[in-house]
PDB file of N, CA and C in Angstrom:
ATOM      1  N   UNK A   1    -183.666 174.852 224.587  1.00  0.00           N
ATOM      2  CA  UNK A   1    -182.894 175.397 223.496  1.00  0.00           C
ATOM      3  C   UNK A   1    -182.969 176.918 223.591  1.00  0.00           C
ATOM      4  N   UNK A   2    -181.971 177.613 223.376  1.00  0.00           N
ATOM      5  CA  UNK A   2    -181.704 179.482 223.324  1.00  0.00           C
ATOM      6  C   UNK A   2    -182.433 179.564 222.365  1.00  0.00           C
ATOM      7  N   UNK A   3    -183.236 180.787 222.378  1.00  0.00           N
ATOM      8  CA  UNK A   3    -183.799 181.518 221.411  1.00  0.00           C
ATOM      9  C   UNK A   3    -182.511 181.596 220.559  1.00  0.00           C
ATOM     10  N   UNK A   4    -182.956 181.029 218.978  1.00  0.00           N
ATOM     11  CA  UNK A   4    -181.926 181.319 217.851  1.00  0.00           C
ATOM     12  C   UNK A   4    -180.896 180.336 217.107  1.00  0.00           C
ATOM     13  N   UNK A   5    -180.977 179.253 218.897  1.00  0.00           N
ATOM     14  CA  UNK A   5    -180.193 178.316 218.146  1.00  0.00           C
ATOM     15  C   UNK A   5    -181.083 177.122 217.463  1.00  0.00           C
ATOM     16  N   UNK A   6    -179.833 176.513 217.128  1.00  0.00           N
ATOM     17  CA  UNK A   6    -180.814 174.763 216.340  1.00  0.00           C
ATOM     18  C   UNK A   6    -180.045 173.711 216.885  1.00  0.00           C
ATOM     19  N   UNK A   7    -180.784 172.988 216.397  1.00  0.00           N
ATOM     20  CA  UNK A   7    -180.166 171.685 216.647  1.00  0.00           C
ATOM     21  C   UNK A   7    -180.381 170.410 215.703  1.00  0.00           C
ATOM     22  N   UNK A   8    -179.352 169.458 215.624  1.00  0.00           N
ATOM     23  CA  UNK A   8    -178.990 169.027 213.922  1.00  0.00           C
ATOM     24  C   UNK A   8    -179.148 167.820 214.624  1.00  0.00           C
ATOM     25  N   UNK A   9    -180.010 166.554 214.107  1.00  0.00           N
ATOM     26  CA  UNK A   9    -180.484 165.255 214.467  1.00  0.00           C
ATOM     27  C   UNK A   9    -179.850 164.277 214.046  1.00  0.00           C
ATOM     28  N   UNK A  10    -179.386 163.169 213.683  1.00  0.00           N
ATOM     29  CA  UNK A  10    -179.414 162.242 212.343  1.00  0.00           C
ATOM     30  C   UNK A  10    -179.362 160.739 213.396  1.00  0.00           C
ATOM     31  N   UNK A  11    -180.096 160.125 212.660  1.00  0.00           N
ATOM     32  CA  UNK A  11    -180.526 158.399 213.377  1.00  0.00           C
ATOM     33  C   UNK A  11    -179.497 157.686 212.527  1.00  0.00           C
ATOM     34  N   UNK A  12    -178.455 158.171 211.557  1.00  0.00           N
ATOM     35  CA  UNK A  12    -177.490 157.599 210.879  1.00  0.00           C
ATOM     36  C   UNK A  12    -178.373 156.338 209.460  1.00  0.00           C
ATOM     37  N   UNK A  13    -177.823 155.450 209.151  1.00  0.00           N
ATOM     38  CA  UNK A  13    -178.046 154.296 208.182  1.00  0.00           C
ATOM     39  C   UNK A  13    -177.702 153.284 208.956  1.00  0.00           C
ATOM     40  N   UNK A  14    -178.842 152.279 208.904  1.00  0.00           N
ATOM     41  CA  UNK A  14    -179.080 151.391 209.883  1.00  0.00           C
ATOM     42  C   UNK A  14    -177.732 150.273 209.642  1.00  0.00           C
ATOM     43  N   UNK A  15    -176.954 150.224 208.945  1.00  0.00           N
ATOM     44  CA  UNK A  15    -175.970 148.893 208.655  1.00  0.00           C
ATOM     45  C   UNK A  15    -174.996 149.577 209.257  1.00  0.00           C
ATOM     46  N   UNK A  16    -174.551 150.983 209.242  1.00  0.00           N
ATOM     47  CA  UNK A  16    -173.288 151.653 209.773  1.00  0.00           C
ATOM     48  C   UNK A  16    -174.075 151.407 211.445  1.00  0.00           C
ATOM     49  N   UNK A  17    -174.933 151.646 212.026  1.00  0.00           N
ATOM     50  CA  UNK A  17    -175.065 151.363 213.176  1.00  0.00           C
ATOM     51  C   UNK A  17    -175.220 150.065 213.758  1.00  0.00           C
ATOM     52  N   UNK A  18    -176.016 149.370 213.060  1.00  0.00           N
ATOM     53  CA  UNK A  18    -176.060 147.660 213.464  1.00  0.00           C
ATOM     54  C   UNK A  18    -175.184 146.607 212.875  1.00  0.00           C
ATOM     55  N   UNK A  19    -174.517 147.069 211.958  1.00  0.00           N
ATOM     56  CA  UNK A  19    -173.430 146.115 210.868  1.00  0.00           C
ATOM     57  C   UNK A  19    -173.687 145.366 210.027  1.00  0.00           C
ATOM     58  N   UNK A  20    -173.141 144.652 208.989  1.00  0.00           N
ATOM     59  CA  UNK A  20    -173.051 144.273 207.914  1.00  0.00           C
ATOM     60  C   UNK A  20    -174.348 143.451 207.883  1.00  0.00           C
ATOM     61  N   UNK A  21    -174.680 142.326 208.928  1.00  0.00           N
ATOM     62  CA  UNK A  21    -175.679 141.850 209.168  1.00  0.00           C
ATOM     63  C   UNK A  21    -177.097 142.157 209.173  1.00  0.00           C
ATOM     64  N   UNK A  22    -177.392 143.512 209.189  1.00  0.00           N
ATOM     65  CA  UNK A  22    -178.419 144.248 209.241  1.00  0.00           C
ATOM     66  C   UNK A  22    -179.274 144.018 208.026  1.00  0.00           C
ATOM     67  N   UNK A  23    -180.824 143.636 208.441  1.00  0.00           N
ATOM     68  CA  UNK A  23    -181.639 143.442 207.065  1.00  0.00           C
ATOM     69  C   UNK A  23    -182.332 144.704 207.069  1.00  0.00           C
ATOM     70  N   UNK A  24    -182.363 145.684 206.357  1.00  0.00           N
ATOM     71  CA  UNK A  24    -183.456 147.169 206.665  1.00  0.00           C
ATOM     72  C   UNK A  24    -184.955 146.741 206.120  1.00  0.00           C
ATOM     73  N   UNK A  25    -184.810 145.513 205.233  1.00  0.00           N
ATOM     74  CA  UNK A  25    -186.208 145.005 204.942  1.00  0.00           C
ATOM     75  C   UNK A  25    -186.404 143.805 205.673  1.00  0.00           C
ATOM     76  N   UNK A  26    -186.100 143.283 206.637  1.00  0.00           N
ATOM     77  CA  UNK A  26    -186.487 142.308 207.342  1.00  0.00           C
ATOM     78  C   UNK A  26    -187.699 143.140 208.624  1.00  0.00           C
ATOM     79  N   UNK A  27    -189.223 142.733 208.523  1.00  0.00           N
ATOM     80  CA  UNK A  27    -189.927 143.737 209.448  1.00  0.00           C
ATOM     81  C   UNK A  27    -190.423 142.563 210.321  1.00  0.00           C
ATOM     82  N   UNK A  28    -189.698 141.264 210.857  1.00  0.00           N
ATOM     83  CA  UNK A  28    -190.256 140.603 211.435  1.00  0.00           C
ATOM     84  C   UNK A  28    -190.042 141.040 213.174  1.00  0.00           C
ATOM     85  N   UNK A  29    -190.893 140.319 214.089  1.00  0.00           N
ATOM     86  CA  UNK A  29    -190.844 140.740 215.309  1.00  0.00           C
ATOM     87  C   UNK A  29    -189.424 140.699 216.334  1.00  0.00           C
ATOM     88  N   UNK A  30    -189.217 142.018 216.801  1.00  0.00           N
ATOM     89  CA  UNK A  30    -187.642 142.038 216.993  1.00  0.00           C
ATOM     90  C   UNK A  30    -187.910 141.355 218.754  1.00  0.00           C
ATOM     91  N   UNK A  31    -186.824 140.670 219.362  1.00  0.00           N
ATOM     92  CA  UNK A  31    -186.528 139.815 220.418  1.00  0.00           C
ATOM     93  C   UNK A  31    -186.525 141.593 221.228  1.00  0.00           C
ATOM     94  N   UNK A  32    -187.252 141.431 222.587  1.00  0.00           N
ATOM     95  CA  UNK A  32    -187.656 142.962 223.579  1.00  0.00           C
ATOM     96  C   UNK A  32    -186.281 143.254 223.990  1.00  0.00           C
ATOM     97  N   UNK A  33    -185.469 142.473 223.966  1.00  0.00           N
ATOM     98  CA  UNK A  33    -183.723 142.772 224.475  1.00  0.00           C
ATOM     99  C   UNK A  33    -183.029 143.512 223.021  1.00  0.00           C
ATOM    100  N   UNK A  34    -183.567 142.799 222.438  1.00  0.00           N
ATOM    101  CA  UNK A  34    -182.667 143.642 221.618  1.00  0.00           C
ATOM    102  C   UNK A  34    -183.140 145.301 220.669  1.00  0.00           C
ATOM    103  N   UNK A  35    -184.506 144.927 220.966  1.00  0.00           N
ATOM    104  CA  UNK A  35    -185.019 146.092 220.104  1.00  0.00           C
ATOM    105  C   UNK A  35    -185.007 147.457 221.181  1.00  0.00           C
ATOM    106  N   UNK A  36    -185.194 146.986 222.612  1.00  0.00           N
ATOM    107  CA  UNK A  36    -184.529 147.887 223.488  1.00  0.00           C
ATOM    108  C   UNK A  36    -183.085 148.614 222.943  1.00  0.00           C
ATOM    109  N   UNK A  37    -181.989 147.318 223.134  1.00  0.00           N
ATOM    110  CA  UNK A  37    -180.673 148.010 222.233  1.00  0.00           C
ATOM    111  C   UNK A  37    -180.933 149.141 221.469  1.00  0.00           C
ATOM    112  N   UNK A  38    -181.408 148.466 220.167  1.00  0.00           N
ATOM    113  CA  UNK A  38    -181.557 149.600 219.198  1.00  0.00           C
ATOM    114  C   UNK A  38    -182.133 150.692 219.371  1.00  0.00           C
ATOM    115  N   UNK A  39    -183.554 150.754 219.651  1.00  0.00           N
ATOM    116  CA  UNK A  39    -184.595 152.108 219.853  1.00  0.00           C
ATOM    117  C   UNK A  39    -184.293 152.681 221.236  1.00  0.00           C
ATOM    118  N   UNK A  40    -184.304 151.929 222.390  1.00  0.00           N
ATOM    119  CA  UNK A  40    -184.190 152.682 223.433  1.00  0.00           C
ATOM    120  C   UNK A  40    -186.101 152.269 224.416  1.00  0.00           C
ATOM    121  N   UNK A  41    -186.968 151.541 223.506  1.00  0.00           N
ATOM    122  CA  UNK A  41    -187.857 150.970 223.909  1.00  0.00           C
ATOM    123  C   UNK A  41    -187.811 149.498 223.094  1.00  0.00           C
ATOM    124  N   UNK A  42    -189.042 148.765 223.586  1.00  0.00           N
ATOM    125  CA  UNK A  42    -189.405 147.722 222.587  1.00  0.00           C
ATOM    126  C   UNK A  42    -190.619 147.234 222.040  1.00  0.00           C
ATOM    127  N   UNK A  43    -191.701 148.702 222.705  1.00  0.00           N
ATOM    128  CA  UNK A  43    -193.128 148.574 222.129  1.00  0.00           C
ATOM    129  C   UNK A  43    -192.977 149.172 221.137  1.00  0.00           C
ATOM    130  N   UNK A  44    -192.452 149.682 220.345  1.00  0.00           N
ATOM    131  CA  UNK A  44    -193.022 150.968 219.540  1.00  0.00           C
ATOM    132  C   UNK A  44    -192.016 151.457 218.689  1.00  0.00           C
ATOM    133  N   UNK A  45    -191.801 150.866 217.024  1.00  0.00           N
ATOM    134  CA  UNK A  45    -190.984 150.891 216.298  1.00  0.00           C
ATOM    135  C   UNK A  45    -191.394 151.902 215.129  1.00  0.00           C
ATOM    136  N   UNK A  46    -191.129 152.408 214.303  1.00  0.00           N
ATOM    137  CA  UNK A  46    -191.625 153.264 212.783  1.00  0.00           C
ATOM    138  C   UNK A  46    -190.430 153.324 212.250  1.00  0.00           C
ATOM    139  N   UNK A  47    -190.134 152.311 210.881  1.00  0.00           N
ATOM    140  CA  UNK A  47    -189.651 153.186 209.851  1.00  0.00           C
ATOM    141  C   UNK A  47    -190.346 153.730 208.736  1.00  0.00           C
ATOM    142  N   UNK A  48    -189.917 154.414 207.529  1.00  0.00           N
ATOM    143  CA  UNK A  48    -190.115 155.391 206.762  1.00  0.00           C
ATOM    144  C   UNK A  48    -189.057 155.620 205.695  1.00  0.00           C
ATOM    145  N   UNK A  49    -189.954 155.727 204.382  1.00  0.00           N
ATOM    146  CA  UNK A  49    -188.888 156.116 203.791  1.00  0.00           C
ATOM    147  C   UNK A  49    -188.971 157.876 203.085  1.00  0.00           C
ATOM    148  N   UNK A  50    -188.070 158.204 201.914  1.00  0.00           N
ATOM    149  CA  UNK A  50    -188.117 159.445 202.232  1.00  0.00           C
ATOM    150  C   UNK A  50    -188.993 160.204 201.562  1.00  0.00           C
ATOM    151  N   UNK A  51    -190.064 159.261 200.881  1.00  0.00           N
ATOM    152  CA  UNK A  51    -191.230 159.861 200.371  1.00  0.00           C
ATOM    153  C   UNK A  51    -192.525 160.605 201.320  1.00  0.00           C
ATOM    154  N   UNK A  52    -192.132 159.657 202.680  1.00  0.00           N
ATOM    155  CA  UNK A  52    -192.925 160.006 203.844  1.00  0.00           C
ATOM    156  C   UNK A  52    -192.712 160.503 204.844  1.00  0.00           C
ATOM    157  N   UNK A  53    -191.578 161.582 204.734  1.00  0.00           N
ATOM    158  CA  UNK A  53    -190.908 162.388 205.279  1.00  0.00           C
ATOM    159  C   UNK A  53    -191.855 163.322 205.757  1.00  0.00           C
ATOM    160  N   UNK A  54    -192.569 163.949 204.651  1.00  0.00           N
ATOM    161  CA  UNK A  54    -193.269 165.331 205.090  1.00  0.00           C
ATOM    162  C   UNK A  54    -194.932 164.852 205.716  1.00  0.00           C
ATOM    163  N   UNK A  55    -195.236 163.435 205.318  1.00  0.00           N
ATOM    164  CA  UNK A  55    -196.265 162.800 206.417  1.00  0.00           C
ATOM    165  C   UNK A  55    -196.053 162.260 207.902  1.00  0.00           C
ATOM    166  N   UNK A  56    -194.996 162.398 208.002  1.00  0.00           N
ATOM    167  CA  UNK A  56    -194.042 161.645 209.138  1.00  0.00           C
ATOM    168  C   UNK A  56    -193.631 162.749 210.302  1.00  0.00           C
ATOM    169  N   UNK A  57    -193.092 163.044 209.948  1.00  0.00           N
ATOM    170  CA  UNK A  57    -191.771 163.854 210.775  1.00  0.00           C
ATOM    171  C   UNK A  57    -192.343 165.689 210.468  1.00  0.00           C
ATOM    172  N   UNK A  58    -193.063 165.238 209.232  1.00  0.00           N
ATOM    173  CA  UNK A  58    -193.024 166.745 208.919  1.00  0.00           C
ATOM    174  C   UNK A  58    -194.513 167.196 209.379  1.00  0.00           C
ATOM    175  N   UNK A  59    -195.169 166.270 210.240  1.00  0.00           N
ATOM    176  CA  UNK A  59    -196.903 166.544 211.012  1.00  0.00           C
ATOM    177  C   UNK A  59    -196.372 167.130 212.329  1.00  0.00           C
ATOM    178  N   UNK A  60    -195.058 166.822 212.577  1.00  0.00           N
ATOM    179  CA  UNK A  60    -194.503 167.123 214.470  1.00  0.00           C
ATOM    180  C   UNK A  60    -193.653 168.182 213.630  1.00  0.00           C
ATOM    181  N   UNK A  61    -192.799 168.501 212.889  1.00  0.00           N
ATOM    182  CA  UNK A  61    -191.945 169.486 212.441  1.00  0.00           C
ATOM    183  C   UNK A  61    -192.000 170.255 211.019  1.00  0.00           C
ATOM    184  N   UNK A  62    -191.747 171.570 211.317  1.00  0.00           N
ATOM    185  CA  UNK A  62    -191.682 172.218 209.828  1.00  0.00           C
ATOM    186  C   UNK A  62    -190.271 172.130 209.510  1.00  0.00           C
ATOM    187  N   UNK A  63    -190.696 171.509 208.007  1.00  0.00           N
ATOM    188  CA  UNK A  63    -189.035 170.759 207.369  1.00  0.00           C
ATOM    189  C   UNK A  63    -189.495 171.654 205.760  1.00  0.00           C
ATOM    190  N   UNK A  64    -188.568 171.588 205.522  1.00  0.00           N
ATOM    191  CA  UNK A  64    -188.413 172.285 204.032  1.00  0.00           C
ATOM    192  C   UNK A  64    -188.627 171.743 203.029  1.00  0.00           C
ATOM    193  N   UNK A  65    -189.400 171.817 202.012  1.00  0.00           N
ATOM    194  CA  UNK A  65    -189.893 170.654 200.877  1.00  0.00           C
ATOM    195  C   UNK A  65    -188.608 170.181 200.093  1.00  0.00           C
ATOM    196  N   UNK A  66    -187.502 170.692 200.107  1.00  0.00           N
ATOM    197  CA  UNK A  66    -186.677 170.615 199.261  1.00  0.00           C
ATOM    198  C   UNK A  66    -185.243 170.874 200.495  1.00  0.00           C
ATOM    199  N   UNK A  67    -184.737 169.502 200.495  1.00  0.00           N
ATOM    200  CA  UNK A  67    -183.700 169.434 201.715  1.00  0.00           C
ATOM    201  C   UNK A  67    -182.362 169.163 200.846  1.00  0.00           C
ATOM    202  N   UNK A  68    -181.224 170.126 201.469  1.00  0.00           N
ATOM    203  CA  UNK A  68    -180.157 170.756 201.366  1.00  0.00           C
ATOM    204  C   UNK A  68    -179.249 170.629 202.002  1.00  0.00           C
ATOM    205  N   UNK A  69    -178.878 169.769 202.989  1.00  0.00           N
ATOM    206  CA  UNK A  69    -177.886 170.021 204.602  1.00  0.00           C
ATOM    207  C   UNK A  69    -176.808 170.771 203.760  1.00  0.00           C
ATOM    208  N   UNK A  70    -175.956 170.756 202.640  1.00  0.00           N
ATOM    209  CA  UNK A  70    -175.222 171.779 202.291  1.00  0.00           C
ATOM    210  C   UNK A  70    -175.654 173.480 202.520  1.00  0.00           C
ATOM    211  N   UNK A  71    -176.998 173.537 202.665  1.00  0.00           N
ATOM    212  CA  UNK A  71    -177.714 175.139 203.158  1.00  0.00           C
ATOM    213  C   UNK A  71    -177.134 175.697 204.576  1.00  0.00           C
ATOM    214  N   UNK A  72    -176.979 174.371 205.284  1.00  0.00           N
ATOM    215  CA  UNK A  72    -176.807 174.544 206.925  1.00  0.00           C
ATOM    216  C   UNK A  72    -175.404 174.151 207.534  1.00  0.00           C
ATOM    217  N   UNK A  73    -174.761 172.975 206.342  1.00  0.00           N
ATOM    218  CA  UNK A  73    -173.344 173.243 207.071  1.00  0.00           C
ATOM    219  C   UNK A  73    -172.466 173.237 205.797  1.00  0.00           C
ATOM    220  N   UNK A  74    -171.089 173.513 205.978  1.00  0.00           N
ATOM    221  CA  UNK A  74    -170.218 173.211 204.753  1.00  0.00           C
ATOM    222  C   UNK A  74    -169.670 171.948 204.376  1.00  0.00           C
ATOM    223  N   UNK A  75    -169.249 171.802 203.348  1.00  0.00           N
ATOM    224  CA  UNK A  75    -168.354 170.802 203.369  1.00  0.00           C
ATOM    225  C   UNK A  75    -167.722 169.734 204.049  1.00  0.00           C
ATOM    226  N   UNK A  76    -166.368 170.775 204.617  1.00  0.00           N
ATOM    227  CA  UNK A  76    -165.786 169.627 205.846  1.00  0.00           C
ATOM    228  C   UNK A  76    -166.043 169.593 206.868  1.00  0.00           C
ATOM    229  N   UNK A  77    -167.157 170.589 207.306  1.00  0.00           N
ATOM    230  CA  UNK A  77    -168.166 170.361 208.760  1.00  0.00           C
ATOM    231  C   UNK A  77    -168.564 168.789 208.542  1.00  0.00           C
ATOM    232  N   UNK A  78    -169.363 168.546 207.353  1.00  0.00           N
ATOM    233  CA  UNK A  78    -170.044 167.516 207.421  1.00  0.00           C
ATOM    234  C   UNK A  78    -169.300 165.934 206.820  1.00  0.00           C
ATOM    235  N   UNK A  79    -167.617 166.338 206.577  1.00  0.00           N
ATOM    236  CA  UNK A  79    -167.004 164.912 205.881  1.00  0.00           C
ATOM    237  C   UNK A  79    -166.420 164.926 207.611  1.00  0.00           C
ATOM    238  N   UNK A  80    -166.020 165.841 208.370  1.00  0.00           N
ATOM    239  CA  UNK A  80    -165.457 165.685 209.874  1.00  0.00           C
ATOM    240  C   UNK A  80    -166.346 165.296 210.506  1.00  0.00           C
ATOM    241  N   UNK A  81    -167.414 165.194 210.718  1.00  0.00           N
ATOM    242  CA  UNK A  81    -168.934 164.382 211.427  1.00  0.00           C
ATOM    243  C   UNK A  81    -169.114 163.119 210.712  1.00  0.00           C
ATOM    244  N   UNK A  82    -168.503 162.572 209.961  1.00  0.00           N
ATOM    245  CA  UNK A  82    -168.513 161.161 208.629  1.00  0.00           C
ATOM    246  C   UNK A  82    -169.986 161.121 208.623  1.00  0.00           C
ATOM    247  N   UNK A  83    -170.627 162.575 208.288  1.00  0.00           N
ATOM    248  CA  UNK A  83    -171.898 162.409 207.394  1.00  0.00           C
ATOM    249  C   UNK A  83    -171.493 162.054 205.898  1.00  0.00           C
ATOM    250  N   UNK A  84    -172.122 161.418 205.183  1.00  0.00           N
ATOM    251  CA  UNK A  84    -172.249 160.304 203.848  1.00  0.00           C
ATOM    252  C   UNK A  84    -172.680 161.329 203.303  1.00  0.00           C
ATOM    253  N   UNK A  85    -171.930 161.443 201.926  1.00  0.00           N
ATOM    254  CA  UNK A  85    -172.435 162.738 201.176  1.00  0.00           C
ATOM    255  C   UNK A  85    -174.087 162.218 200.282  1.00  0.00           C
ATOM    256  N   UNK A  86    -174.219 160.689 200.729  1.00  0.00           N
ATOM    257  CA  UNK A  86    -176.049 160.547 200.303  1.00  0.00           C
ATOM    258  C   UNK A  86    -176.880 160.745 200.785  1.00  0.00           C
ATOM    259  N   UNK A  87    -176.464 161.350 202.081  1.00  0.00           N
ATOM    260  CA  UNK A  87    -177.554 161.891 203.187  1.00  0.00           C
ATOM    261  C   UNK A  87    -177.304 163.616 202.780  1.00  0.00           C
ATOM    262  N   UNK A  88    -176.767 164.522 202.185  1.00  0.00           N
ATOM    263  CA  UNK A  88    -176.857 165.767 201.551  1.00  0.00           C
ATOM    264  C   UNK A  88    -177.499 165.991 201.262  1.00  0.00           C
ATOM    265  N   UNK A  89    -178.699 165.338 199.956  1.00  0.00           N
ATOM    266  CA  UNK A  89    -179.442 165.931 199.477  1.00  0.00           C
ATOM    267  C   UNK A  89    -180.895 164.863 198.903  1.00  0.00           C
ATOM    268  N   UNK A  90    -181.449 165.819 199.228  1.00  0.00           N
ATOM    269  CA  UNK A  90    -183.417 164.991 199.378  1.00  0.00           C
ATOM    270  C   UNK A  90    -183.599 164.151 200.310  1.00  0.00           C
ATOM    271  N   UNK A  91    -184.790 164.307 200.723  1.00  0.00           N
ATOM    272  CA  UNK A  91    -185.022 163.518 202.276  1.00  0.00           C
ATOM    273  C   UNK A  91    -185.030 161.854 201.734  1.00  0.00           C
ATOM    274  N   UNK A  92    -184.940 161.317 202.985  1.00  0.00           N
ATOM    275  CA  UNK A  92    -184.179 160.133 202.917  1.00  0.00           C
ATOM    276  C   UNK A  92    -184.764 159.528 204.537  1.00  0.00           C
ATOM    277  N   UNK A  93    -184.252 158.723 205.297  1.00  0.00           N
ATOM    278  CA  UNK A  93    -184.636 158.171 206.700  1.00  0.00           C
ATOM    279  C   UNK A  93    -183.246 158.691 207.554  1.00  0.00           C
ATOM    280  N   UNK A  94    -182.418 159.085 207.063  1.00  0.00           N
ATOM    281  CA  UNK A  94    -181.056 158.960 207.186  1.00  0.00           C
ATOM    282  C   UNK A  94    -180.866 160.495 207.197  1.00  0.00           C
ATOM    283  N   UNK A  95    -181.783 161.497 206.429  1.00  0.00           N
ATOM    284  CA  UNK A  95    -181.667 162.386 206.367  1.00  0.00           C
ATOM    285  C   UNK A  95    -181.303 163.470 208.387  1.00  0.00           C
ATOM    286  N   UNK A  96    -179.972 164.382 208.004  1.00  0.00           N
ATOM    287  CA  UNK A  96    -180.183 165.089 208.671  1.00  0.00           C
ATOM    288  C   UNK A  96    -181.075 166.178 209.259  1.00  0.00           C
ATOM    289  N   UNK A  97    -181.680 166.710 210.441  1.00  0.00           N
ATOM    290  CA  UNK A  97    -182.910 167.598 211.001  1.00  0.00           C
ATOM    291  C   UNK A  97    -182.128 168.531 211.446  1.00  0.00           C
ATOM    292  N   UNK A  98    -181.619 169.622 211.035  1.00  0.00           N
ATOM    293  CA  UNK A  98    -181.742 171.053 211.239  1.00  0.00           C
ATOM    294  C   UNK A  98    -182.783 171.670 212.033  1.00  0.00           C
ATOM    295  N   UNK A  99    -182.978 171.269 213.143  1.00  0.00           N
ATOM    296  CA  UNK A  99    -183.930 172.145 213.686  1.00  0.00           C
ATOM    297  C   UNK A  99    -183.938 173.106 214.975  1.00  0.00           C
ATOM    298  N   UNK A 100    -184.656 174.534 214.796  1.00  0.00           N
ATOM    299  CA  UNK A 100    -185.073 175.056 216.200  1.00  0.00           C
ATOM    300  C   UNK A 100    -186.129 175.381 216.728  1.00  0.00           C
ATOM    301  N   UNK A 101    -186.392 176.341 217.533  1.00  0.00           N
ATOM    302  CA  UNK A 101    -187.842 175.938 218.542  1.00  0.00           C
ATOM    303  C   UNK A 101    -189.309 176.671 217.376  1.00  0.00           C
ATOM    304  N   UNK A 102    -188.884 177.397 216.789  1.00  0.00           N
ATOM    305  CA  UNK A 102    -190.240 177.168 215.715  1.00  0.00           C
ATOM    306  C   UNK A 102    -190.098 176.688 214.767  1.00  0.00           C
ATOM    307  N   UNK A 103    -189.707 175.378 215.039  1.00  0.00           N
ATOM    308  CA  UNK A 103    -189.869 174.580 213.979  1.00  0.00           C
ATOM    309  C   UNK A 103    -190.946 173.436 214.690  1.00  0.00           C
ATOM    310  N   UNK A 104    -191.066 173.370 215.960  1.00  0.00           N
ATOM    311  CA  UNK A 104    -192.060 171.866 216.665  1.00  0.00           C
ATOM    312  C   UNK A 104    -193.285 172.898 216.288  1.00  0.00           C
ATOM    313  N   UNK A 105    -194.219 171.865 215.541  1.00  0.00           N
ATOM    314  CA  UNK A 105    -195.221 172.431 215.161  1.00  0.00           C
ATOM    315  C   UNK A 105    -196.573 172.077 216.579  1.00  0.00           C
ATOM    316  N   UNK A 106    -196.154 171.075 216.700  1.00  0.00           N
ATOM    317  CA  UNK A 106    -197.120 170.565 218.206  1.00  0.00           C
ATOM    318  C   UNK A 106    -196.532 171.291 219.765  1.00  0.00           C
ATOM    319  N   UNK A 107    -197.742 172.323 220.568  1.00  0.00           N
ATOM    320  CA  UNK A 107    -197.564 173.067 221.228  1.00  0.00           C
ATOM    321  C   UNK A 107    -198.498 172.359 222.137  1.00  0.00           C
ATOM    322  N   UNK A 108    -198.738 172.892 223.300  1.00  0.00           N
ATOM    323  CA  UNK A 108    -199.364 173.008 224.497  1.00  0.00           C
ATOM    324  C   UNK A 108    -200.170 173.597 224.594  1.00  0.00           C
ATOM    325  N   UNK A 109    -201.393 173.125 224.964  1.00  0.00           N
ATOM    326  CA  UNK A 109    -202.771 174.159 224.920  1.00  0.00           C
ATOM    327  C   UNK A 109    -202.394 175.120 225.713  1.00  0.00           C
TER     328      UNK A 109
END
């Protein structure tokens, strides 16, 4: 990443990505084919919700106690990306990451 810039994350809401079918409270053991699909592995799953944001995400990143994505983009930046105006405001799982390079709080000896 350039000194200065950022870069904006979002893992989306799990039913817009997996479909109607999707249980977000079903935590039983996912089939290794398919949880590959989803994650991209199939050892090693975490969800979270957005109370555990700043225990979570916010031990590897400095995140702002009080989240805004209206701070970082406008309006129809974010209805032209079909970000959900419930992902705008207070952290969430769904929540967008605004981030740049001092923001990874975990470095290299």
């Amino acid at each position: 990443m350039n000194s200065g810039a950022s870069e904006a994350c979002w893992t989306g809401r799990f039913r817009e990505i997996w479909g109607e079918g999707y249980d977000p409270v079903d935590f039983d053991p996912l089939d290794p084919a398919d949880a590959t699909a989803r994650f991209g592995q199939d050892d090693h799953v975490r969800r979270f919700g957005g109370r555990d944001v700043q225990q979570t995400l916010g031990m590897i990143f400095r995140l702002p106690e009080r989240y805004e994505l209206t701070d970082s983009f406008d309006e129809p930046t974010l209805i032209s990306n079909s970000i959900p105006r419930v992902v705008w405001q207070g952290w969430c799982p769904s929540s967008v990451l605004v981030l740049d390079k001092a923001d990874l709080l975990l470095r290299g000896a």
